[in-house]
Protein backbone atom coordinates (compact mmCIF):
# COMPACT_ATOMS: atom_id res chain seq x y z
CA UNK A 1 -97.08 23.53 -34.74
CA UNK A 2 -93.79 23.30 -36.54
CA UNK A 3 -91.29 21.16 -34.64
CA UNK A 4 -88.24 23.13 -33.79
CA UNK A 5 -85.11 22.18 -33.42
CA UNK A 6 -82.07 23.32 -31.03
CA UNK A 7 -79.63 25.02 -33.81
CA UNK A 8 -76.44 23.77 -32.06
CA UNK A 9 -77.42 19.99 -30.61
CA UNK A 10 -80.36 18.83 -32.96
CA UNK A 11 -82.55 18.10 -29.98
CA UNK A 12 -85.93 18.43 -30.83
CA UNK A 13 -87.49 21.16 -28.34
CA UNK A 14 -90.90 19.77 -28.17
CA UNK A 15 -91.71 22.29 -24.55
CA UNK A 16 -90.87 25.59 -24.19
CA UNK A 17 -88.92 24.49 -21.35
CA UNK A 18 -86.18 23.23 -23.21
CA UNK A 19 -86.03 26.99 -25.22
CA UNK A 20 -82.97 28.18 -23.90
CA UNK A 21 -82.71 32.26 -22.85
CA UNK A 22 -81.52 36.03 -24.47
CA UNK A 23 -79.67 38.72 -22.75
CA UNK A 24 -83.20 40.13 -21.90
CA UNK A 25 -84.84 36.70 -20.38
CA UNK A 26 -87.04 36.25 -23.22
CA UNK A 27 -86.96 32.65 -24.72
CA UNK A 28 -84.50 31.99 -27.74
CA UNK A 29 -86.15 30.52 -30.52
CA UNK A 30 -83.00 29.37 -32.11
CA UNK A 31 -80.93 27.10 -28.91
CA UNK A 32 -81.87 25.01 -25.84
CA UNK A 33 -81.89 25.20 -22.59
CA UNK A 34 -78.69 23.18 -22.70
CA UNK A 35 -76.66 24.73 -25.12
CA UNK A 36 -77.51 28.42 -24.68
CA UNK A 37 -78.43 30.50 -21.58
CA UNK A 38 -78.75 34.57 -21.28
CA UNK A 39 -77.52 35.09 -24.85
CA UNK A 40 -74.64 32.95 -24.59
CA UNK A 41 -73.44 29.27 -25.38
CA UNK A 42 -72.96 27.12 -22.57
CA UNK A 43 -70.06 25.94 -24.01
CA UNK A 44 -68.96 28.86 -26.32
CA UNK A 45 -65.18 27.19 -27.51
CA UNK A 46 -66.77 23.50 -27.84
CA UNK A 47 -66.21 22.28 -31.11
CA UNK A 48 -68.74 20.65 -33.41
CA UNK A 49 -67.22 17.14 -32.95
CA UNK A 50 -67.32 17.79 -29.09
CA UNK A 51 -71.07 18.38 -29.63
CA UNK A 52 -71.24 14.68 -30.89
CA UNK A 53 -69.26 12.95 -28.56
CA UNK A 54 -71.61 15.24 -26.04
CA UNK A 55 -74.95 14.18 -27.77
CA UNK A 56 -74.21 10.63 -28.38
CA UNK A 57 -74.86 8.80 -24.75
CA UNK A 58 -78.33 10.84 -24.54
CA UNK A 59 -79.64 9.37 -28.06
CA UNK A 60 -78.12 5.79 -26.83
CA UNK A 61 -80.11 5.99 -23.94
CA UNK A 62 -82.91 7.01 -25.92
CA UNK A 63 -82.25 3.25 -27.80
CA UNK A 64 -80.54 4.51 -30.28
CA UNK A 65 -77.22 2.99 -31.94
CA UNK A 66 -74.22 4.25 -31.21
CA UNK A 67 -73.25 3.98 -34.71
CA UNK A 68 -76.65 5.22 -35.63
CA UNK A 69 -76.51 8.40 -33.70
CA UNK A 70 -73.08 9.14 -34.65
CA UNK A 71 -74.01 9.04 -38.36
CA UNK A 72 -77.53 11.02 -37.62
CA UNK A 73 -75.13 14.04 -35.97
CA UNK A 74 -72.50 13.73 -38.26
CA UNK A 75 -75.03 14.47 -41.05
CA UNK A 76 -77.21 16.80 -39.18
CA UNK A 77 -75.03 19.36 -37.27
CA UNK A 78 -73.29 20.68 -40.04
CA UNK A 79 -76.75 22.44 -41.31
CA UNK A 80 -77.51 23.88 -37.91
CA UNK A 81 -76.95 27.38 -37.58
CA UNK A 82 -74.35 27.75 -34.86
CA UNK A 83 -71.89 25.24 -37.12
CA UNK A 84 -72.95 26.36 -40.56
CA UNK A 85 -69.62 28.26 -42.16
């Protein structure tokens, strides 16, 4: 199974519980459970650099480098749907 990927954190959605929800209940295959819920963003006006500063204490806690996972999102998020222009 492909690994997908939420298109506005990066977090890797390895159980369809983390597949956040359309308008019609059904499971988005695009956004988690955190970032997107009955067709909209959780956070519709939040900026891509809020997104980091939101991500980066969960990957430090997942032993990552602060420095490390700044550079990872930094890199990553502008290729993810919801922030490509």
């Amino acid at each position: 199974m492909k690994q997908e990927y939420c298109q506005s954190c990066g977090m890797p959605m390895e159980d369809v519980n983390l597949y956040g929800t359309e308008k019609d209940g059904s499971k988005s295959q695009d956004y988690c459970t955190y970032c997107y819920e009955d067709g909209n963003f959780s956070k519709p006006d939040e900026t891509m650099e809020e997104m980091i500063e939101t991500c980066v204490p969960f990957m430090k806690e997942n032993e990552m480098d602060e420095e490390e996972a700044r550079k990872l999102l930094n890199d990553s998020l502008p290729h993810l749907k919801r922030w490509k222009k």
